[in-house]
Protein backbone atom coordinates (compact mmCIF):
# COMPACT_ATOMS: atom_id res chain seq x y z
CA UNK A 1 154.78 -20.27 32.15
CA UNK A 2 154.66 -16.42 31.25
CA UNK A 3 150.90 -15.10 31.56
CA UNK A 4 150.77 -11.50 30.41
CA UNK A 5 147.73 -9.37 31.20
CA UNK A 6 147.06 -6.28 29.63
CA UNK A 7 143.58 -4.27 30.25
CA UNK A 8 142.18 -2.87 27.04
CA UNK A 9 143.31 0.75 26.21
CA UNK A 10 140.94 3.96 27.20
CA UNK A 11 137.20 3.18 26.05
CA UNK A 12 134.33 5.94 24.92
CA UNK A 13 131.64 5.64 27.61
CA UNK A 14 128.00 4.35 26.64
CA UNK A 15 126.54 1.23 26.58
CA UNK A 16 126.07 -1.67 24.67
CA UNK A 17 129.03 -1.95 26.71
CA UNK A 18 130.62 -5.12 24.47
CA UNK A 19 130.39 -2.18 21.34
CA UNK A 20 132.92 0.48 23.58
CA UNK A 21 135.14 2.10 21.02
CA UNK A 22 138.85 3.23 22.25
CA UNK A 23 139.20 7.10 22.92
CA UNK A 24 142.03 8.69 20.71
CA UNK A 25 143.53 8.67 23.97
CA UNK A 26 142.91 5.40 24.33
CA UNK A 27 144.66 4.09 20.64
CA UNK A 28 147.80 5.76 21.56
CA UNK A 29 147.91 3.97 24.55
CA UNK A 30 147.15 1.02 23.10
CA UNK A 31 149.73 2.19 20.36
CA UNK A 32 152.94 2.92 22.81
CA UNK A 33 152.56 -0.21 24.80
CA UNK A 34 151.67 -2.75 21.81
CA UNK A 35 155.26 -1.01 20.55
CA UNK A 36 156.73 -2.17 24.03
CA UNK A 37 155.12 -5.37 24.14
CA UNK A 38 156.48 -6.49 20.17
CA UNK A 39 159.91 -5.93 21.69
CA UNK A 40 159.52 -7.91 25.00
CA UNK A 41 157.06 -10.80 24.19
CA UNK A 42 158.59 -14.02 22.44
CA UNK A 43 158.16 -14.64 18.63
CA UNK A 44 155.58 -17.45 19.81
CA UNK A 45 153.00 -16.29 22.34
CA UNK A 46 149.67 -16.89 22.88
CA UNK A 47 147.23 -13.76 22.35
CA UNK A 48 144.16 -14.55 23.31
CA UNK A 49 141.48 -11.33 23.31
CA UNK A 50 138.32 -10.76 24.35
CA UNK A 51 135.58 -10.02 22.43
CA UNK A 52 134.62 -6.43 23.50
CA UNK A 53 135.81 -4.18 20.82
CA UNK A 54 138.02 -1.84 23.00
CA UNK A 55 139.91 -5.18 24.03
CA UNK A 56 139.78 -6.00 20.12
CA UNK A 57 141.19 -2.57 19.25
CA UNK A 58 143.48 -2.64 21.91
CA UNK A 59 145.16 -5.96 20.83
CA UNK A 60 145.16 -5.56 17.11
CA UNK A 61 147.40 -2.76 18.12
CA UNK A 62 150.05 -5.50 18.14
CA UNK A 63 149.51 -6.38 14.56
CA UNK A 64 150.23 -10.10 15.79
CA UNK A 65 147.35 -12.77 15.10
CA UNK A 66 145.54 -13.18 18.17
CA UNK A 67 142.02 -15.39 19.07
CA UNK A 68 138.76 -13.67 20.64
CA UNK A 69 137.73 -15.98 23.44
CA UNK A 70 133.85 -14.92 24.78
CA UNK A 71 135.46 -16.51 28.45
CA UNK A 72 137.55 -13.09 28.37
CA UNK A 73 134.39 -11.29 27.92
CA UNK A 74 133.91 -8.37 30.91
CA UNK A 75 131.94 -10.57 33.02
CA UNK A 76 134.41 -13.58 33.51
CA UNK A 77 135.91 -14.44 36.63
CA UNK A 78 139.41 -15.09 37.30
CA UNK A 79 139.31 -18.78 37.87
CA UNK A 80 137.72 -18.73 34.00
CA UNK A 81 140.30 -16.92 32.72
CA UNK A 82 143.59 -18.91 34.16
CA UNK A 83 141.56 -21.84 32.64
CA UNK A 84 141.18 -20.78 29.09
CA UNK A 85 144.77 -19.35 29.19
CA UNK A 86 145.67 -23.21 30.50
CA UNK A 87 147.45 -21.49 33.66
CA UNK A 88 149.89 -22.95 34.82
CA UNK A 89 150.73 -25.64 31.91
CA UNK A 90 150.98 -23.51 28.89
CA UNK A 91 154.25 -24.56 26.81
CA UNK A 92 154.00 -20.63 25.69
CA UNK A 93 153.86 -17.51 26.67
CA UNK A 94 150.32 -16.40 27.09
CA UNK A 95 148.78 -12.71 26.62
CA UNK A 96 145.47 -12.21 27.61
CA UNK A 97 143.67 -8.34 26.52
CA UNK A 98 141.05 -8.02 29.17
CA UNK A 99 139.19 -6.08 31.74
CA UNK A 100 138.94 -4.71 35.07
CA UNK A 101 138.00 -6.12 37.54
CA UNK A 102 139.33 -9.67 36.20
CA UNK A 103 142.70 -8.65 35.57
CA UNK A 104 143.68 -7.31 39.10
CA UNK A 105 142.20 -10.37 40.64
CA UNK A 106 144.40 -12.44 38.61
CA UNK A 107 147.70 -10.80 39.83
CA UNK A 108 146.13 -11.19 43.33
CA UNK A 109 145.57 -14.35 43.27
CA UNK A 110 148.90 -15.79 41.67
CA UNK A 111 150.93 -13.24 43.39
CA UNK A 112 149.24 -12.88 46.82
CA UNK A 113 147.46 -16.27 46.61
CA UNK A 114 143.84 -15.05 47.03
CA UNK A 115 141.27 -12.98 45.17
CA UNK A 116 141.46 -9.72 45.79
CA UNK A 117 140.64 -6.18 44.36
CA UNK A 118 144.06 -5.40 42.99
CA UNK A 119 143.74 -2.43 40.14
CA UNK A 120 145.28 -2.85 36.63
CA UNK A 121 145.03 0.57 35.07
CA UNK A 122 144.16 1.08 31.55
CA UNK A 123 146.30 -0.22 28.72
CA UNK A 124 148.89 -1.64 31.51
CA UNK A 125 150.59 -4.70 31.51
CA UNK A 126 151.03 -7.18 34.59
CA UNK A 127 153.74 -9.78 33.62
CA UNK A 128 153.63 -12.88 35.97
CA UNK A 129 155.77 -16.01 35.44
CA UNK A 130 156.47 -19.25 37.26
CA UNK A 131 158.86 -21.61 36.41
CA UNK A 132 157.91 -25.29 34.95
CA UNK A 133 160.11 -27.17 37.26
CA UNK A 134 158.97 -24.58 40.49
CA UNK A 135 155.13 -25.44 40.35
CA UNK A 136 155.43 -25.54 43.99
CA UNK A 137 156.23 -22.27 44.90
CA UNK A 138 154.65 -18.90 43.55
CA UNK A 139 154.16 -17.19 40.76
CA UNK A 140 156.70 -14.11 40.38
CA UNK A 141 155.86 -10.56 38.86
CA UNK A 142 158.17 -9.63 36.27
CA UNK A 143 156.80 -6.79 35.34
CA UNK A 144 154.21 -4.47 35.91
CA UNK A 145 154.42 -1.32 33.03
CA UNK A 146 152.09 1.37 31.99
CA UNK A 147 152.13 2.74 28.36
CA UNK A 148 153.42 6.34 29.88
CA UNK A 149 156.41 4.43 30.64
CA UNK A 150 157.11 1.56 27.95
């Protein structure tokens, strides 16, 4: 299974926090590395977004259909996420457009095997796969990619 997770783009401050608006800075973020991503990611992937509107601005940066999912929403845990993306089982490449802190203990906890406060930085990727026939071993990172570099 591929599992991509990319944290939402740059976000205004303020609260209702779920009603966060990207920053200019934060679209052309969201811009360069949906750009990237179209390239990389398979014709069939998963996008599943959630429904804060900086992660909804961020994804529809990708002009690909995606589905809001409120177990994406800033408050989820890891464990909740991996579920809803069907981790490790999905037949497809899954994206999820999320938050901090979720994200980084995601990576941690495929890649280092526990929960841990690992930082994803705004509007980066962390690509993690693991091979159907390997559930055994780990996960591997494929790629880890900021939108300064894509």
């Amino acid at each position: 299974m591929e599992l991509i997770l990319w944290r939402h783009a740059e976000a205004e401050d303020g609260s209702p926090d779920m009603e966060r608006a990207l920053t200019a800075k934060g679209r052309k973020q969201a811009a360069r590395m949906a750009e990237w991503l179209d390239r990389a990611l398979p014709q069939h992937c998963r996008i599943l977004v959630s429904p804060a509107l900086r992660a909804l601005q961020t994804a529809q940066a990708l002009d690909r259909k995606f589905k809001t999912l409120p177990a994406l929403a800033p408050d989820s845990g890891a464990v909740q996420v991996l579920k809803a993306c069907h981790w490790p089982d999905s037949r497809e490449p899954v994206l999820v457009v999320g938050h901090q802190p979720t994200l980084g203990r995601i990576a941690a906890l495929l890649i280092a095997g526990s929960e841990q406060d690992w930082t994803l930085r705004k509007a980066n990727i962390c690509w993690i796969t693991q091979k159907k026939d390997e559930q055994a071993s780990a996960p591997s990172l494929r790629a880890i990619l900021g939108p300064d570099l894509a």
